[in-house]
N, C-alpha and C. Protein backbone atom coordinates (compact mmCIF):
# COMPACT_ATOMS: atom_id res chain seq x y z
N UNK A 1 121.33 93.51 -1.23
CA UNK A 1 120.14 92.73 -0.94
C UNK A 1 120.16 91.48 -1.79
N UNK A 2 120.42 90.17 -1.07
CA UNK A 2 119.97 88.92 -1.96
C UNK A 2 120.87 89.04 -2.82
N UNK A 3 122.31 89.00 -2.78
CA UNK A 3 123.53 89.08 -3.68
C UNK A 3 123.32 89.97 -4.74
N UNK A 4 122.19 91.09 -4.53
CA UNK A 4 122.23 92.38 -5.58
C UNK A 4 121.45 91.71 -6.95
N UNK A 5 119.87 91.86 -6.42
CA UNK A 5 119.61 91.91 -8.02
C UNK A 5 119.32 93.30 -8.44
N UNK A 6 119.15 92.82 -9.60
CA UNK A 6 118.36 94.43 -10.66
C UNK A 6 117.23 94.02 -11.05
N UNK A 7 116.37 95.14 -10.89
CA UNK A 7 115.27 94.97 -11.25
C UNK A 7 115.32 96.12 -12.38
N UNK A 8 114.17 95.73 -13.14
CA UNK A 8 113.57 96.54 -14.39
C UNK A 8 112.19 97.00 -13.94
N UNK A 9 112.47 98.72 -13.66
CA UNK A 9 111.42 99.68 -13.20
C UNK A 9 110.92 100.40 -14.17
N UNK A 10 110.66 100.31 -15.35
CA UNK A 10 110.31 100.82 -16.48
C UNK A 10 108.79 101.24 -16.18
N UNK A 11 108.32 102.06 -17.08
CA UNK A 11 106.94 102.63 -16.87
C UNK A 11 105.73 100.97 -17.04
N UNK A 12 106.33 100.38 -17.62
CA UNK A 12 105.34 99.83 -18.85
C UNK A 12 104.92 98.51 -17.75
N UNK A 13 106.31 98.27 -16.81
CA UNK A 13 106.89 97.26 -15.90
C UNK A 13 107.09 97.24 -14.66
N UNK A 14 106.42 98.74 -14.29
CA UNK A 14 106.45 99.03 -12.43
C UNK A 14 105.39 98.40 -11.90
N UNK A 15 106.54 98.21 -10.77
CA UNK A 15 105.46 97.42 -9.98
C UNK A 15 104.16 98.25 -9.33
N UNK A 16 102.79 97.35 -9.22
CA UNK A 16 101.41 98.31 -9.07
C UNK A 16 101.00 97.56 -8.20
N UNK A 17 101.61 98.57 -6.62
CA UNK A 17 101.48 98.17 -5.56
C UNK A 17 100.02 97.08 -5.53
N UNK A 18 100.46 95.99 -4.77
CA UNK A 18 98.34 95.71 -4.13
C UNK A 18 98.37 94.72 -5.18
N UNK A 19 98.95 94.67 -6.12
CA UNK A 19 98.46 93.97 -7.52
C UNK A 19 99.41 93.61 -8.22
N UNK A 20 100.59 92.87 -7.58
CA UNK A 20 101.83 91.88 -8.31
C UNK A 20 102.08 90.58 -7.41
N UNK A 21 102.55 89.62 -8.40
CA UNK A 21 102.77 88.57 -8.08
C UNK A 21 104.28 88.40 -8.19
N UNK A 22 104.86 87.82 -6.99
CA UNK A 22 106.45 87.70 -7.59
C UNK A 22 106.53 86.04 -6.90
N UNK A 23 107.42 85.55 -7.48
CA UNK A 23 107.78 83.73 -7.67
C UNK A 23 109.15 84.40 -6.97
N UNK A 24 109.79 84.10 -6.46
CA UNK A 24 111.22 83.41 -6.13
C UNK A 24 111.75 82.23 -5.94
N UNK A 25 112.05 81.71 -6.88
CA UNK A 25 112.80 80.45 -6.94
C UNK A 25 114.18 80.64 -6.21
N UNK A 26 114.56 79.65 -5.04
CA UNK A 26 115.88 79.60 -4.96
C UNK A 26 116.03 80.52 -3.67
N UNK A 27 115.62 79.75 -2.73
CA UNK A 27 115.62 81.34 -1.64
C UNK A 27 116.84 81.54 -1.18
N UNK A 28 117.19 80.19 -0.42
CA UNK A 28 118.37 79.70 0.70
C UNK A 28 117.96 80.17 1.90
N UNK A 29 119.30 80.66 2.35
CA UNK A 29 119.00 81.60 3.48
C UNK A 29 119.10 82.98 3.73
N UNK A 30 119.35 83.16 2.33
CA UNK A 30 118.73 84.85 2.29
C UNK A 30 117.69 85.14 1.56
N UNK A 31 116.55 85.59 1.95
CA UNK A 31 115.30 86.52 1.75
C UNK A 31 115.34 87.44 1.99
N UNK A 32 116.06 88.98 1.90
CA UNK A 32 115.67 89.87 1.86
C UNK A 32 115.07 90.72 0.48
N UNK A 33 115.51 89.94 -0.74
CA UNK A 33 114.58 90.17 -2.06
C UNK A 33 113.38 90.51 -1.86
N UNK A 34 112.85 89.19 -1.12
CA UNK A 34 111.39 88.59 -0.78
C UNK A 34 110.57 89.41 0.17
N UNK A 35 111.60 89.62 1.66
CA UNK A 35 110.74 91.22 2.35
C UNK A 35 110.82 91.91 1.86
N UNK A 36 111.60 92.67 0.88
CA UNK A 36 111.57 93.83 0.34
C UNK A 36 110.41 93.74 -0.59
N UNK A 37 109.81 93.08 -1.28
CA UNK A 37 108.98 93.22 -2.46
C UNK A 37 107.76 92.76 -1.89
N UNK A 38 107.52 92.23 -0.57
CA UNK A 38 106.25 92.42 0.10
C UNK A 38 105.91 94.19 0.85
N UNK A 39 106.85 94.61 0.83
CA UNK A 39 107.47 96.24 0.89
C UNK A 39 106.00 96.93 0.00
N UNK A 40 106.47 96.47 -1.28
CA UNK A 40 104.86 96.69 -1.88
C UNK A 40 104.32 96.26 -2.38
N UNK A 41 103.79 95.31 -1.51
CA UNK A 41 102.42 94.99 -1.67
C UNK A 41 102.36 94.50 -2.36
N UNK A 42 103.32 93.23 -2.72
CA UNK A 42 103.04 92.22 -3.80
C UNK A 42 102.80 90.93 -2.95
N UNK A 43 102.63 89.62 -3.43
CA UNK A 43 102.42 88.53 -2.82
C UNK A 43 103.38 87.79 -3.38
N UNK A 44 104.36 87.61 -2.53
CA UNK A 44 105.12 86.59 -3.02
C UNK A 44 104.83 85.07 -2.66
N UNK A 45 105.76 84.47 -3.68
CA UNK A 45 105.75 82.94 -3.41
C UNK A 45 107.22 82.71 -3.08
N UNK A 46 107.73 81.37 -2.10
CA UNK A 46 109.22 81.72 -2.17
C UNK A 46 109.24 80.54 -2.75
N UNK A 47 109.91 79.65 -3.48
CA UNK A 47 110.34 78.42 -4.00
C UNK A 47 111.44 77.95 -3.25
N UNK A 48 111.82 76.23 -2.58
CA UNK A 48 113.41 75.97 -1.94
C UNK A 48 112.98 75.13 -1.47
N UNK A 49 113.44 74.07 -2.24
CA UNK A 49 113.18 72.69 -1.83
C UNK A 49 114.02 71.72 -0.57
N UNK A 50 115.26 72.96 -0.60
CA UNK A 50 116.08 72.58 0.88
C UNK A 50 115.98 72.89 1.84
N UNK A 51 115.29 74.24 1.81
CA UNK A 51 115.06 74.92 3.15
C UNK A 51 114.36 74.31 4.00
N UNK A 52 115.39 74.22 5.36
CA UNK A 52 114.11 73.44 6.58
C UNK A 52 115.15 74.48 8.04
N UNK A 53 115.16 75.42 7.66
CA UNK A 53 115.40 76.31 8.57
C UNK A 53 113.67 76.87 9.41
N UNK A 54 114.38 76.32 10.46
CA UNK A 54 112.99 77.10 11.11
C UNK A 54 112.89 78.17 11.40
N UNK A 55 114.24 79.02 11.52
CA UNK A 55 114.28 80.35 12.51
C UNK A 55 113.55 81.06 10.54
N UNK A 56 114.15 80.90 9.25
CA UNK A 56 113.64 81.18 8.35
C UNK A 56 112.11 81.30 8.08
N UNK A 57 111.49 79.63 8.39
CA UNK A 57 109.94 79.87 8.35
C UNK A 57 109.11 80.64 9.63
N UNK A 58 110.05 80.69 10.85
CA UNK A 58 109.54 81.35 11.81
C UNK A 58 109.24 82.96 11.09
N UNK A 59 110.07 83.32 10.36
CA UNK A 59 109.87 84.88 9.56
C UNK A 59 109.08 84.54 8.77
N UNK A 60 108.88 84.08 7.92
CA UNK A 60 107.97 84.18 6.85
C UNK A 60 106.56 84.61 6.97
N UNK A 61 106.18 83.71 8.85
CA UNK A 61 105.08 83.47 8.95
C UNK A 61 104.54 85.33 9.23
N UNK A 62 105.51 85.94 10.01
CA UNK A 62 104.90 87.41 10.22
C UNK A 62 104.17 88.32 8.96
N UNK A 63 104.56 87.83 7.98
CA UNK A 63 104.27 88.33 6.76
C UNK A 63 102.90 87.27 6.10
N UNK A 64 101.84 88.58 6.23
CA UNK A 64 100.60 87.94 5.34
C UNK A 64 100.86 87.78 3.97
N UNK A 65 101.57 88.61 3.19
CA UNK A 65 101.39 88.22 1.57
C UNK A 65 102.92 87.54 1.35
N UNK A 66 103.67 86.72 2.30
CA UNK A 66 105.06 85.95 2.00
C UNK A 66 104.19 84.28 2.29
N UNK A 67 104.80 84.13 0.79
CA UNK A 67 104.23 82.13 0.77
C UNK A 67 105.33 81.71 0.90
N UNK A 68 105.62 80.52 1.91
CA UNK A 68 106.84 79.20 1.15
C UNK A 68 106.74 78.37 0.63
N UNK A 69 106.99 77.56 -0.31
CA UNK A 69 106.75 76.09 -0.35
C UNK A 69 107.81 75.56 -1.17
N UNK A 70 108.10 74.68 -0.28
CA UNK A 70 108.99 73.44 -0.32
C UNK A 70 109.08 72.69 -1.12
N UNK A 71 109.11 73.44 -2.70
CA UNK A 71 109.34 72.71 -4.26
C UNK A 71 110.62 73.23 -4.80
N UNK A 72 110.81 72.77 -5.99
CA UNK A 72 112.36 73.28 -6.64
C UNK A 72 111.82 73.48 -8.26
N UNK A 73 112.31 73.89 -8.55
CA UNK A 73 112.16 74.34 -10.35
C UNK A 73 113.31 73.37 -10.98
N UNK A 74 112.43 72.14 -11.78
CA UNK A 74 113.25 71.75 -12.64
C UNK A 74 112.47 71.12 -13.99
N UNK A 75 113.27 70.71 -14.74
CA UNK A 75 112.44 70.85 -16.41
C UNK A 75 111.85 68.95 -16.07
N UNK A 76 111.44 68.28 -14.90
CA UNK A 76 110.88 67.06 -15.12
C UNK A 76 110.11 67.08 -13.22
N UNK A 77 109.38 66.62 -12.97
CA UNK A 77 108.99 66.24 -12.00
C UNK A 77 110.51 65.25 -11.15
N UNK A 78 110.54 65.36 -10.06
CA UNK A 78 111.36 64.32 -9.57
C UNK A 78 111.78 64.99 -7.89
N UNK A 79 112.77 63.39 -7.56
CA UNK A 79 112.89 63.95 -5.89
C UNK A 79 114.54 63.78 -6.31
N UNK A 80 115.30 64.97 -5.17
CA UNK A 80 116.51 65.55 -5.74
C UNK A 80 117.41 65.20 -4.01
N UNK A 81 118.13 65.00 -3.96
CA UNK A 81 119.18 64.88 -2.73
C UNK A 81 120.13 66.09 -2.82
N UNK A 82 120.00 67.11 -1.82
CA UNK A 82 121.19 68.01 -1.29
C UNK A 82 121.46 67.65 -0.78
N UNK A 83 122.89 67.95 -0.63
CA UNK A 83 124.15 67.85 -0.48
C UNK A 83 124.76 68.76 1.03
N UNK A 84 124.26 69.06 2.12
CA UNK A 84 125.02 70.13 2.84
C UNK A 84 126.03 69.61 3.66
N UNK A 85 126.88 70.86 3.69
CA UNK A 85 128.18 70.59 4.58
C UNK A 85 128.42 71.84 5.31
N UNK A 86 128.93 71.28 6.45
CA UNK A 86 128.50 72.52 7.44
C UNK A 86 129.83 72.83 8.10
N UNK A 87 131.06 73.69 7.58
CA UNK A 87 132.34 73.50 7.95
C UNK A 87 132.31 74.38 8.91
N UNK A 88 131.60 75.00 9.58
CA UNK A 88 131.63 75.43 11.04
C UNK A 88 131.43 74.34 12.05
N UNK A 89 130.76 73.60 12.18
CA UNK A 89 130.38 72.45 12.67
C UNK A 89 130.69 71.33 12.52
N UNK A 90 131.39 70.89 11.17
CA UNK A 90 132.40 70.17 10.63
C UNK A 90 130.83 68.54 10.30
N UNK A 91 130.23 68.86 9.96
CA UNK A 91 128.98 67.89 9.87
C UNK A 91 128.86 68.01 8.54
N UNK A 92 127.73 67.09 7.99
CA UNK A 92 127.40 67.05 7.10
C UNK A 92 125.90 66.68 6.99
N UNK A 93 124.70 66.81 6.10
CA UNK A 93 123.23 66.53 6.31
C UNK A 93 122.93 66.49 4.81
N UNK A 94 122.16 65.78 4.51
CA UNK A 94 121.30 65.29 3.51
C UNK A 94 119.92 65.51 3.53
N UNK A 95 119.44 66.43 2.71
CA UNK A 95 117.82 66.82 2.19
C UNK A 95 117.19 66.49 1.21
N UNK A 96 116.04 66.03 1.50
CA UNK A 96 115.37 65.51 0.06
C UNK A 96 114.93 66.50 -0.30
N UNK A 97 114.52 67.09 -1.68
CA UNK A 97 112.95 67.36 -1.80
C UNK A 97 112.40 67.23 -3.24
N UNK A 98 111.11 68.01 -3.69
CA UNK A 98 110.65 67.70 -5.13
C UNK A 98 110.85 69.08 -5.70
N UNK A 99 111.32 68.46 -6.90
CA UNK A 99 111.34 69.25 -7.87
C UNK A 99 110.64 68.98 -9.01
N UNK A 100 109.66 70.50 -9.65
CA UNK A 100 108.65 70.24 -10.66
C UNK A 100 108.84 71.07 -11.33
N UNK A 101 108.51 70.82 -12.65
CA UNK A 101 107.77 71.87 -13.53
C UNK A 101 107.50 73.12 -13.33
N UNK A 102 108.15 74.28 -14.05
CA UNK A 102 107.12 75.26 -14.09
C UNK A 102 105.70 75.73 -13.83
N UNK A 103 105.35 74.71 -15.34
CA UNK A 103 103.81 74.75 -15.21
C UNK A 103 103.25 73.70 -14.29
N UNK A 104 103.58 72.53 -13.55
CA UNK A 104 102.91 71.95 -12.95
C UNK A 104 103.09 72.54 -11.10
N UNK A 105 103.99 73.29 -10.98
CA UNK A 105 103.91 74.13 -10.10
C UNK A 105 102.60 75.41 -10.03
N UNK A 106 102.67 75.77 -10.69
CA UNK A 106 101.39 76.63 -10.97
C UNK A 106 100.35 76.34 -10.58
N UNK A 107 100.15 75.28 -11.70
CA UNK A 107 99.23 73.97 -11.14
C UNK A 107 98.80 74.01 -9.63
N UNK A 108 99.75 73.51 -9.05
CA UNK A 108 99.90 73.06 -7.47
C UNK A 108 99.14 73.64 -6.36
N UNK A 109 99.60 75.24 -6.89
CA UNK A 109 99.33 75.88 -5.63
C UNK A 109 98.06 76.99 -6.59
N UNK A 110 97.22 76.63 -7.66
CA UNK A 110 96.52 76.91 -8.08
C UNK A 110 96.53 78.67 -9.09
N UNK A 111 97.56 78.75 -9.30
CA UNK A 111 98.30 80.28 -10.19
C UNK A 111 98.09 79.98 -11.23
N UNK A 112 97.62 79.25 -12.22
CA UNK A 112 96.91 78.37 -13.50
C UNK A 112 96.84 79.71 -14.43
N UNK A 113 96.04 81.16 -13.67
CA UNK A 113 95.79 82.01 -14.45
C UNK A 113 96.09 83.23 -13.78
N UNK A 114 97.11 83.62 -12.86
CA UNK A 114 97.31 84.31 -12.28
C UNK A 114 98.33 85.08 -12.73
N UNK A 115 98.77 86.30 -13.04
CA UNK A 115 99.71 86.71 -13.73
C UNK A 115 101.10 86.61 -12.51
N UNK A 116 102.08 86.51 -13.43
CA UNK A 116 103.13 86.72 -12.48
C UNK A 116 103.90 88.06 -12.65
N UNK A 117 104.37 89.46 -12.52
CA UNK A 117 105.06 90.51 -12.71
C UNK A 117 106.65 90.07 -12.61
N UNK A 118 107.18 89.24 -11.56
CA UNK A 118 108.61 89.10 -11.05
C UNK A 118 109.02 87.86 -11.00
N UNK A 119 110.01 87.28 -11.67
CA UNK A 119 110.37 86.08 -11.33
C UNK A 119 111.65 86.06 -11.11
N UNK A 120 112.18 85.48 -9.94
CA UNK A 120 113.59 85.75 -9.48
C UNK A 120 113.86 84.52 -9.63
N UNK A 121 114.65 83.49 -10.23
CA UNK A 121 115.47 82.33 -10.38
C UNK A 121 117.04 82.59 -10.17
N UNK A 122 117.02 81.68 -8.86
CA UNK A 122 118.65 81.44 -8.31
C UNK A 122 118.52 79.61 -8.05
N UNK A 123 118.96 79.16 -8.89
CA UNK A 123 118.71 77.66 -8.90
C UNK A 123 119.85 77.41 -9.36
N UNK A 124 120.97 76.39 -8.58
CA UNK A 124 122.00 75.84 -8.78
C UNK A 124 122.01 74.96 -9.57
N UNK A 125 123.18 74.41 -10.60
CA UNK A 125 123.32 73.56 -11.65
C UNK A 125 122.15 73.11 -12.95
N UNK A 126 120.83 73.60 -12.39
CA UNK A 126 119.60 73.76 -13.13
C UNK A 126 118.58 74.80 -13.77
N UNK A 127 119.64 76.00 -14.04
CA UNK A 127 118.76 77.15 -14.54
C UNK A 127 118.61 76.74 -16.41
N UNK A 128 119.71 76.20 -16.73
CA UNK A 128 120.05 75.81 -18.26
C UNK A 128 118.48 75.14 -18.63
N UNK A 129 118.39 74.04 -17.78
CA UNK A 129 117.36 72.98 -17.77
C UNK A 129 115.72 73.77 -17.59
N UNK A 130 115.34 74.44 -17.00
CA UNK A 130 114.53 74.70 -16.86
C UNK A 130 114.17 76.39 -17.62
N UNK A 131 115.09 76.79 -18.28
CA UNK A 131 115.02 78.52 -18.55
C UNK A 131 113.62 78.52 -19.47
N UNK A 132 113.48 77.70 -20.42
CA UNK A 132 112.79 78.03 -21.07
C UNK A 132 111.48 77.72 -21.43
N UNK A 133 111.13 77.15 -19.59
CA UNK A 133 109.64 76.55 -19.06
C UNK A 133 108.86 78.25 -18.73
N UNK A 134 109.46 79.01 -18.71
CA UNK A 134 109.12 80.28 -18.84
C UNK A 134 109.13 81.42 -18.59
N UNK A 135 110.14 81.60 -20.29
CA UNK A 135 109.74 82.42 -21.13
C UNK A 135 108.90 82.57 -21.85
């Protein structure tokens, strides 16, 4: 699932169905992390500032507690250019999008004081930069 994460199921740290928040930074085009942990009954957020797959947001939408939004995690506010190349198709495409802050993400979509239980970060060339917006 989602190139195999691990999670930490500890007593202290299980998830309590109805009543977790999980962030995923970094979706792409695999989300099955993300259905699985609406599984129980958490509300996720997905983070992916490249994603403009529709058949992707066409899924999301079936799911009441799955958010998307079209930001990126990085340690400054700013707008970022991907890079795709599509060697099945032999094309190439260019995506903008913004990338913010930790905390001014929060901000954004109003989580200011909302606890978070799960944070999944898969962010290319920028996890260094941003790791320690929070811890």
């Amino acid at each position: 699932m989602d190139n195999d994460k691990n999670l930490c199921l500890d007593s202290d740290v299980l998830i309590q169905s109805k009543n977790c928040t999980v962030y995923s930074f970094g979706t792409g085009d695999d989300i099955t992390f993300d259905f699985w942990m609406t599984k129980y009954g958490c509300d996720v957020h997905m983070f992916d500032p490249s994603v403009a797959s529709s058949e992707i947001l066409k899924e999301i939408k079936k799911y009441k507690n799955l958010y998307f939004h079209q930001l990126g995690l990085s340690n400054k506010r700013k707008t970022y250019a991907f890079h795709w190349k599509y060697l099945d198709e032999d094309r190439k495409e260019t995506v903008e999008g913004l990338l913010d802050t930790y905390a001014n993400i929060r901000k954004e979509i109003n989580h200011e004081n909302v606890p978070v239980q799960y944070l999944k970060v898969r962010i290319n060339k920028c996890t260094y930069n941003v790791t320690f917006q929070y811890l």
